[in-house]
Protein backbone atom coordinates (compact mmCIF):
# COMPACT_ATOMS: atom_id res chain seq x y z
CA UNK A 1 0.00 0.00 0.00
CA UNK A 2 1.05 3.54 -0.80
CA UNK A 3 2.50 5.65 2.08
CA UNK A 4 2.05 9.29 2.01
CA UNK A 5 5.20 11.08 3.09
CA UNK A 6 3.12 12.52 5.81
CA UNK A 7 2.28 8.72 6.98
CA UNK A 8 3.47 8.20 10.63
CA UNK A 9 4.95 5.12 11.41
CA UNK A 10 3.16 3.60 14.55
CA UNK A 11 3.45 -0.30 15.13
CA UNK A 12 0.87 -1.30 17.49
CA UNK A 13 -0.13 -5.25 18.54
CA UNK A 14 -3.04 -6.03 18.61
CA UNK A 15 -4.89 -5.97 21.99
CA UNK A 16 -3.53 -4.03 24.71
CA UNK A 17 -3.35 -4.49 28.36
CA UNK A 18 -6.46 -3.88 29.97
CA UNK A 19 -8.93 -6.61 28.63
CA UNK A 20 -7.23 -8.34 26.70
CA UNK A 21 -3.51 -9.81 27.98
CA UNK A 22 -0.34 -10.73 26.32
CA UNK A 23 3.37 -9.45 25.84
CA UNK A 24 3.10 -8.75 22.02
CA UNK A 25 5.10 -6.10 20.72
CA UNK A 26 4.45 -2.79 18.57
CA UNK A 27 6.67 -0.87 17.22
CA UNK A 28 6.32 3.02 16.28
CA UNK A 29 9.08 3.19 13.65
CA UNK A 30 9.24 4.58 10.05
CA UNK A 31 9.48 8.34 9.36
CA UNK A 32 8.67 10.57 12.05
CA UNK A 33 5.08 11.96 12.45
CA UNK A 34 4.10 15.85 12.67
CA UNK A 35 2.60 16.38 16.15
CA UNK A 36 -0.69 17.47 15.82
CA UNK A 37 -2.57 18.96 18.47
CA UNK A 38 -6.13 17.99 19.05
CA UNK A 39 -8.83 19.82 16.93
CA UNK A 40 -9.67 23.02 17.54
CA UNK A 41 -12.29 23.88 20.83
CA UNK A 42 -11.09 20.90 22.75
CA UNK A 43 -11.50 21.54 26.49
CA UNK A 44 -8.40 21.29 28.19
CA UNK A 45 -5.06 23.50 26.94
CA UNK A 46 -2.72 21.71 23.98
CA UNK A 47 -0.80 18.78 24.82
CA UNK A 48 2.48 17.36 23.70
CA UNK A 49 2.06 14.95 21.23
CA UNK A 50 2.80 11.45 21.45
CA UNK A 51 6.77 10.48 21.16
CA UNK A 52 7.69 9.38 17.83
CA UNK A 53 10.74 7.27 18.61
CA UNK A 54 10.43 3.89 17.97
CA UNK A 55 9.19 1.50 20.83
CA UNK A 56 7.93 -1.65 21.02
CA UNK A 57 4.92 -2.47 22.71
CA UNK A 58 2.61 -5.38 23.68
CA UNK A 59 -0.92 -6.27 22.82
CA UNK A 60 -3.59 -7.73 25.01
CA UNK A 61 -3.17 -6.91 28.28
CA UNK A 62 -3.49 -10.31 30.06
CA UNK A 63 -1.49 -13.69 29.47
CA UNK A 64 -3.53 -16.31 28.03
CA UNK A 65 -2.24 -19.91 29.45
CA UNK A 66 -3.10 -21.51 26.21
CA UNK A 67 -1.26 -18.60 24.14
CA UNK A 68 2.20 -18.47 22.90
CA UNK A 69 4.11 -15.05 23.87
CA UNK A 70 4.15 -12.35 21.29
CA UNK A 71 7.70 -12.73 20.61
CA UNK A 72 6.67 -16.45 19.75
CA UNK A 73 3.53 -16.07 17.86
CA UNK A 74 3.85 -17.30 14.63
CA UNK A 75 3.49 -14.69 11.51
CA UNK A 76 5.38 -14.92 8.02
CA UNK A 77 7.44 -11.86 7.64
CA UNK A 78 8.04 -8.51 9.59
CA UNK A 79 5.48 -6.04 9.30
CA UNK A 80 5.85 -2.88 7.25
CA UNK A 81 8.23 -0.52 8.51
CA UNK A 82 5.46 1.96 8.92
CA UNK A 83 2.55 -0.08 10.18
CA UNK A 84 0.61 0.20 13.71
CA UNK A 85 0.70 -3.35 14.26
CA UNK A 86 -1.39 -6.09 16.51
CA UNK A 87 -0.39 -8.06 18.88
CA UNK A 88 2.36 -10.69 17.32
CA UNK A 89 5.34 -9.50 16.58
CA UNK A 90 5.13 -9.65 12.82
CA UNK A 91 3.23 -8.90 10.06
CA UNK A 92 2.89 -9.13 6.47
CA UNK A 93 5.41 -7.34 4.92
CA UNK A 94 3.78 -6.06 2.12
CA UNK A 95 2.04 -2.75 2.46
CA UNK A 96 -1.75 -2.40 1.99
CA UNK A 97 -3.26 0.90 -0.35
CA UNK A 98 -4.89 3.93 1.36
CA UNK A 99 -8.61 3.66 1.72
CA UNK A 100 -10.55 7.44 1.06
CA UNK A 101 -11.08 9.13 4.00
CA UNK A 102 -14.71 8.69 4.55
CA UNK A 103 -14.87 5.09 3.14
CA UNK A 104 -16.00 1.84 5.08
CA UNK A 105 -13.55 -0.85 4.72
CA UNK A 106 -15.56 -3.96 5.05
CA UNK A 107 -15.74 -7.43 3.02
CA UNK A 108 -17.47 -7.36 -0.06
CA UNK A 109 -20.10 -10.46 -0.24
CA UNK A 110 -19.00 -13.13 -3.05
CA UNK A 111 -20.65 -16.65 -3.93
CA UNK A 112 -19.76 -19.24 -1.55
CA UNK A 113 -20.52 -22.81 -0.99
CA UNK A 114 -23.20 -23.23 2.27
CA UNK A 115 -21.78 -25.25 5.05
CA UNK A 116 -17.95 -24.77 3.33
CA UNK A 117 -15.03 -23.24 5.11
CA UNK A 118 -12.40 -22.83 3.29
CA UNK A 119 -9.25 -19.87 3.97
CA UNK A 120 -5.88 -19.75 4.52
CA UNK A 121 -4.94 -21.44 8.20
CA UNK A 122 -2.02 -18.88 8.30
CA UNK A 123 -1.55 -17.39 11.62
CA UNK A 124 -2.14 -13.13 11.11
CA UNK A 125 -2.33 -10.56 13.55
CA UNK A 126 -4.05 -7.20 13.00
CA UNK A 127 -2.16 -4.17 12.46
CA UNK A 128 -2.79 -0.72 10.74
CA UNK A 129 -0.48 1.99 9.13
CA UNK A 130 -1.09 5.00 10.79
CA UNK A 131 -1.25 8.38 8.68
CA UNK A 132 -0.97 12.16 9.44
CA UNK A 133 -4.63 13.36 11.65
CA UNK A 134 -7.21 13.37 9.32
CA UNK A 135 -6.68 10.50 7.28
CA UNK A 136 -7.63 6.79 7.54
CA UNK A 137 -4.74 4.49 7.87
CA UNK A 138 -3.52 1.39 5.92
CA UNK A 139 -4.41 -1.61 6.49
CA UNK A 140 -3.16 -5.10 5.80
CA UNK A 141 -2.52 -7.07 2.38
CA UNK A 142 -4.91 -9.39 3.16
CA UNK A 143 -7.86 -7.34 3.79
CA UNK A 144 -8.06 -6.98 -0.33
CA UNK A 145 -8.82 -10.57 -0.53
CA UNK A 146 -11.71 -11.08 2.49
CA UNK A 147 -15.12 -12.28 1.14
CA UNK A 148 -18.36 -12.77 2.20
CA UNK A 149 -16.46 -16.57 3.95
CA UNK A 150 -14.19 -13.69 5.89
CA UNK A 151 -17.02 -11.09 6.79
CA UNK A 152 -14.56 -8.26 9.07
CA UNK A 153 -14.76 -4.24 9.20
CA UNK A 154 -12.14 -2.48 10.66
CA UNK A 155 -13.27 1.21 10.36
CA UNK A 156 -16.74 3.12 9.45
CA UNK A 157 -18.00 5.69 7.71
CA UNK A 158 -18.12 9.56 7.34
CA UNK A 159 -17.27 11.78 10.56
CA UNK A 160 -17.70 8.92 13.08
CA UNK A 161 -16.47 7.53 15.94
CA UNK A 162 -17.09 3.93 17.31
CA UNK A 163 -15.65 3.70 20.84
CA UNK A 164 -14.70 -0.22 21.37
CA UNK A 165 -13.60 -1.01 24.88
CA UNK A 166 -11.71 -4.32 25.63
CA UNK A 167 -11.85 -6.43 28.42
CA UNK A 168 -10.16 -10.00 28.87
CA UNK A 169 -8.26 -9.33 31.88
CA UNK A 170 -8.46 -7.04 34.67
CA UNK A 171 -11.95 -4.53 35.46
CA UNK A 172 -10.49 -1.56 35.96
CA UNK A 173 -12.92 0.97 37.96
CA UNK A 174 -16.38 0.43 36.60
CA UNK A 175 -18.74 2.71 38.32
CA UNK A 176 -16.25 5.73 36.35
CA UNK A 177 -17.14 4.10 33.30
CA UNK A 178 -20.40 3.85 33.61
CA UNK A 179 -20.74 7.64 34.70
CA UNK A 180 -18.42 8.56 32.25
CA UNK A 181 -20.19 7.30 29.53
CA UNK A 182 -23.91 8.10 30.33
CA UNK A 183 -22.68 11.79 31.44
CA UNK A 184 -21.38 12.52 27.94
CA UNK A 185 -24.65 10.46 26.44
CA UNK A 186 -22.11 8.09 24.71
CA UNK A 187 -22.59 4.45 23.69
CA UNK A 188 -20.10 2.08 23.54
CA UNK A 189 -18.77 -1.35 21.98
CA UNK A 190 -17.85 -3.71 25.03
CA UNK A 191 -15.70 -6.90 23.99
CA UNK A 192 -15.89 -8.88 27.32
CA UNK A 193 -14.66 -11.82 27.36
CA UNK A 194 -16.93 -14.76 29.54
CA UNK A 195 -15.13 -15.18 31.86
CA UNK A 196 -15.31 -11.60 33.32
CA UNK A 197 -19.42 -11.58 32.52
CA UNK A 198 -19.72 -14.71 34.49
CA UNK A 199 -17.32 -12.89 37.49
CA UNK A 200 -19.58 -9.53 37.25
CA UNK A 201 -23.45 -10.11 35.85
CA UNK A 202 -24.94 -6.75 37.30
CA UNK A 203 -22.43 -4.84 35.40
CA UNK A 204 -22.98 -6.61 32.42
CA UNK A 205 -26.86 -5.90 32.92
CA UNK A 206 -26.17 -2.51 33.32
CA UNK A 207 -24.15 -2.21 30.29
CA UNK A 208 -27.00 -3.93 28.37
CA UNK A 209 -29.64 -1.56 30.47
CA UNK A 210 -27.61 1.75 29.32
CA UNK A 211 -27.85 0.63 25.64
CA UNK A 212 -24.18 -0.29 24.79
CA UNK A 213 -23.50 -2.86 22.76
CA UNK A 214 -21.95 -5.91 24.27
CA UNK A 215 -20.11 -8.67 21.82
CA UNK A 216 -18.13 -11.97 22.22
CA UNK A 217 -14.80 -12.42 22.79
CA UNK A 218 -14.77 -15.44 23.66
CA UNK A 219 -14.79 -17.57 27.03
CA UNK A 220 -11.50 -17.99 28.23
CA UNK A 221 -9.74 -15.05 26.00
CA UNK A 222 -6.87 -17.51 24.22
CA UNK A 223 -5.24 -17.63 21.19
CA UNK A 224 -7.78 -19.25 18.33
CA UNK A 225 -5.14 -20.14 16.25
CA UNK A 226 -3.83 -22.21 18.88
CA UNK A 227 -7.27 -24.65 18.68
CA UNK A 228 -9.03 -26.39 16.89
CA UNK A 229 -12.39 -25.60 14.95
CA UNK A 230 -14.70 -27.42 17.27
CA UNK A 231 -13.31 -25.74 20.28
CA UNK A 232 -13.24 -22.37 18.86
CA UNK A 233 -16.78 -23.30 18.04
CA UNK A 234 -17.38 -23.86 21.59
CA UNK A 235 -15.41 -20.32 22.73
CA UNK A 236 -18.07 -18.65 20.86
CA UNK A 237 -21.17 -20.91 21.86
CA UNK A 238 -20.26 -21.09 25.28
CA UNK A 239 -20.43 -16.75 25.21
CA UNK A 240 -23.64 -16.85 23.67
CA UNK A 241 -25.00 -19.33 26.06
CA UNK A 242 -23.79 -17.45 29.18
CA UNK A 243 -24.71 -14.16 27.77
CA UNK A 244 -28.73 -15.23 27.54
CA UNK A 245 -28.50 -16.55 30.74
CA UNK A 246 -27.54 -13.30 32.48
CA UNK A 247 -29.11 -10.90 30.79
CA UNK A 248 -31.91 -12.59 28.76
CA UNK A 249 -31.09 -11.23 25.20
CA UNK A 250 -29.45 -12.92 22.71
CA UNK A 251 -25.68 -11.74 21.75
CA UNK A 252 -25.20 -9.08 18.78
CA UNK A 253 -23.47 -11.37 15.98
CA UNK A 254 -20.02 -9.03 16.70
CA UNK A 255 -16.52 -10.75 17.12
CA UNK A 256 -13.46 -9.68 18.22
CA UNK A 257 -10.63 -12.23 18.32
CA UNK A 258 -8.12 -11.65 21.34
CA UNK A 259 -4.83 -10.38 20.88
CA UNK A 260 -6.31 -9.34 17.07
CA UNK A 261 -4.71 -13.01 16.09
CA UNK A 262 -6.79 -14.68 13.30
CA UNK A 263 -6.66 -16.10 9.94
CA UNK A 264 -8.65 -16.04 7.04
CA UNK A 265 -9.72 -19.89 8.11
CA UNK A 266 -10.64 -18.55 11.66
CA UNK A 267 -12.94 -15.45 9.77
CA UNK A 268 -14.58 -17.72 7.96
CA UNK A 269 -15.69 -19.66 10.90
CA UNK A 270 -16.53 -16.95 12.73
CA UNK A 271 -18.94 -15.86 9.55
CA UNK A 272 -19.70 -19.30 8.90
CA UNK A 273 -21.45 -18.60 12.34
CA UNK A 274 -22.99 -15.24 11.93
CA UNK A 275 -20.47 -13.02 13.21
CA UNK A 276 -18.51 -9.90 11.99
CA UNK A 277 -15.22 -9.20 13.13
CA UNK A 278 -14.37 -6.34 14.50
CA UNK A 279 -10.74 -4.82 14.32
CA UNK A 280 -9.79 -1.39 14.29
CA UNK A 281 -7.71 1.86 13.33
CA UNK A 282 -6.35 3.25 16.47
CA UNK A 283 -5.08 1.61 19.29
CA UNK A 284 -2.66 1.87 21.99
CA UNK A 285 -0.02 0.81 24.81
CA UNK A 286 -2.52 0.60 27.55
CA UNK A 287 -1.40 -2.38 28.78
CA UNK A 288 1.01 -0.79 31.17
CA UNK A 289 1.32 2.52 33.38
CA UNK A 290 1.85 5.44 30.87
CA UNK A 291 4.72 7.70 31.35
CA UNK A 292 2.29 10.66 31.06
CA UNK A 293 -0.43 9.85 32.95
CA UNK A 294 -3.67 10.30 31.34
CA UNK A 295 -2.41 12.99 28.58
CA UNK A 296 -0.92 9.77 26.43
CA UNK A 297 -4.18 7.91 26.17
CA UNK A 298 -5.98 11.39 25.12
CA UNK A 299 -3.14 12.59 22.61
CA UNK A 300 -2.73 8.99 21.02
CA UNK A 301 -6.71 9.12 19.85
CA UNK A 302 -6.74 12.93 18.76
CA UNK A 303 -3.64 12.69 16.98
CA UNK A 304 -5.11 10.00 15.19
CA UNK A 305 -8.56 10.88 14.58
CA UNK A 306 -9.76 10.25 11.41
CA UNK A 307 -13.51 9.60 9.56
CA UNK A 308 -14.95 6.38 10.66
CA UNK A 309 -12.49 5.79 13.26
CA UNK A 310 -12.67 2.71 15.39
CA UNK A 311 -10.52 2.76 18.73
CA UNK A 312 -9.66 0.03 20.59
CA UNK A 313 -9.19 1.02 24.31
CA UNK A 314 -8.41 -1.47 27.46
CA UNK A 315 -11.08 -0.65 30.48
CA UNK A 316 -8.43 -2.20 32.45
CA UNK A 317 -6.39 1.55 32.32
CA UNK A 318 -6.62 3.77 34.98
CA UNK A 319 -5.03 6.52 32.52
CA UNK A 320 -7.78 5.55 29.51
CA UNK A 321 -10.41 5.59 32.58
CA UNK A 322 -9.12 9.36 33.55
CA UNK A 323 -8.52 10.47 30.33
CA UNK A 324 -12.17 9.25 28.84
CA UNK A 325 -14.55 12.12 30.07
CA UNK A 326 -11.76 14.88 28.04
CA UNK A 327 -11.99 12.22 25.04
CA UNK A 328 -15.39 12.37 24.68
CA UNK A 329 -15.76 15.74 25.14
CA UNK A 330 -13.02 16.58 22.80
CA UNK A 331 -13.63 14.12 19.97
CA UNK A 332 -17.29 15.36 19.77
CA UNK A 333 -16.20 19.33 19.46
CA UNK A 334 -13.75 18.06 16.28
CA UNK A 335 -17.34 17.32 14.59
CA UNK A 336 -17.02 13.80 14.97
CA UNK A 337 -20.18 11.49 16.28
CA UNK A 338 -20.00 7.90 18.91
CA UNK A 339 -21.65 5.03 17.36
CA UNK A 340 -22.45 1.62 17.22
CA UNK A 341 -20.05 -0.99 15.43
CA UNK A 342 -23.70 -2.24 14.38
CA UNK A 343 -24.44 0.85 12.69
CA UNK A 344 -21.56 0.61 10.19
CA UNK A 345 -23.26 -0.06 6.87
CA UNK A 346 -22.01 -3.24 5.00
């Protein structure tokens, strides 16, 4: 894919710390990135951009015991130089082309035999090529070839926002959240995995009572690649099970695979079943303290705000939890809108 000379080079793994765990590694390294500052009315005074020296950072925030560590997962060859990358510690190495700012990047339906699964069994892990503020990133090689067998959408349309919070590993504070959310009349996309709606029902039902949308991430939050079919079958089954018997609804049909590790086999399963997974175009090291408190979660989403934008944040930060209500605030007086990952049009 072409890169603009403007393109910032951010490598980011997939998941990130807070609900979603492992010691993946991103790397922001390429040509440097002009600091933006966030857009113009935001609430609190400018802030210093993110650093662009190159640093490597994880992805999900919690350690899977069925998962290989990131600097084992398996990929083919090192990412792109100037890719945000997921959670392995490679990537393809060719580069994907730009996507119009504006445009939803989704797979396009294409005949398919019913009942057949077919895809590569390849072990891939998300990753994105971040560009200057403005403009929709890059986004793997592969996503040219997805069908209607690999049904995925990693960013909307037009001058939205679709807030997708994370959680395979630790809570984080809740109650802020909750108030943070419903103060700034925001809905959200929650990726819980079962285990943590089976440890805390009433917040799930409140979730589901405030109107956010709540998706499966599986039971136990491992690596899919590392199973087989039937028991990623049962992952998935098992959530949807649990899910109706807390709250009494049945699950949206929304994926998101932990750690962002898939393959084109995996997608097709997941479609196979109903599901569309859900990957995104900013993300961040969240799995860890930040050395800026709650100024790097806020300057790594404005800096990369961009139409149909689609951040993955960890609910296990206590910097993304103190940074949200200026996020919010901030994101909505650049002219952007919060929506639901249901609402993107395919």
């Amino acid at each position: 894919m072409k890169k603009t000379a403007a393109a910032s080079a951010v490598l980011l793994l997939s998941g990130i710390l807070a609900g979603c765990a492992v010691n993946s590694n991103v790397s922001n390294s390429g040509s440097p990135v002009q600091s933006q500052a966030p857009a113009a009315g935001a609430s609190a005074a400018p802030t210093k951009a993110p650093s662009t020296t190159p640093q490597k950072t994880p992805a999900d925030s919690v350690k899977p015991s069925a998962s290989p560590s990131a600097s084992a997962s398996p990929a083919a060859s090192p990412a792109p130089s100037s890719a945000v990358k997921a959670p392995s510690s490679s990537a393809p190495s060719a580069s994907p082309s730009a996507k119009p700012s504006g445009s939803t990047d989704i797979a396009k339906p294409s005949p398919q035999t019913k009942g057949e699964i077919g895809g590569s069994r390849q072990a891939l892990s998300w990753y994105y090529m971040k560009k200057p503020k403005g403009q929709v990133p890059d986004f793997p090689k592969e996503t040219k070839s997805f069908t209607a067998k690999e049904k995925a959408v990693w960013v909307g349309q037009g001058k939205n926002v679709y807030l997708t919070i994370d959680n395979g590993g630790p809570m984080g504070d809740t109650a802020k959240l909750l108030k943070t959310l419903k103060e700034n009349n925001v809905k959200a996309n929650f990726f819980i995995s079962g285990s943590n709606v089976k440890a805390h029902p009433d917040f799930i039902k409140q979730l589901a009572a405030d109107g956010h949308l709540i998706a499966n991430h599986t039971m136990t939050h491992k690596d899919m690649n590392t199973l087989s079919d039937e028991q990623v079958r049962k992952e998935i089954t098992d959530f949807e099970k649990l899910y109706k018997s807390i709250t009494g609804q049945e699950v949206v049909k929304y994926f998101r695979f932990p750690y962002g590790k898939y393959s084109t086999h995996l997608l097709g399963l997941a479609s196979d079943m109903g599901y569309t997974s859900v990957f995104w175009s900013t993300a961040m090291r969240d799995w860890e303290p930040r050395a800026n408190g709650a100024e790097d979660p806020y300057n790594d989403i404005m800096n990369n705000l961009h139409p149909g934008n689609i951040i993955l944040m960890h609910q296990g930060s206590k910097e993304n939890m103190e940074a949200l209500d200026r996020i919010l605030k901030d994101v909505k007086k650049a002219g952007y809108s919060f929506g639901l990952v249901s609402e993107i049009k395919r």
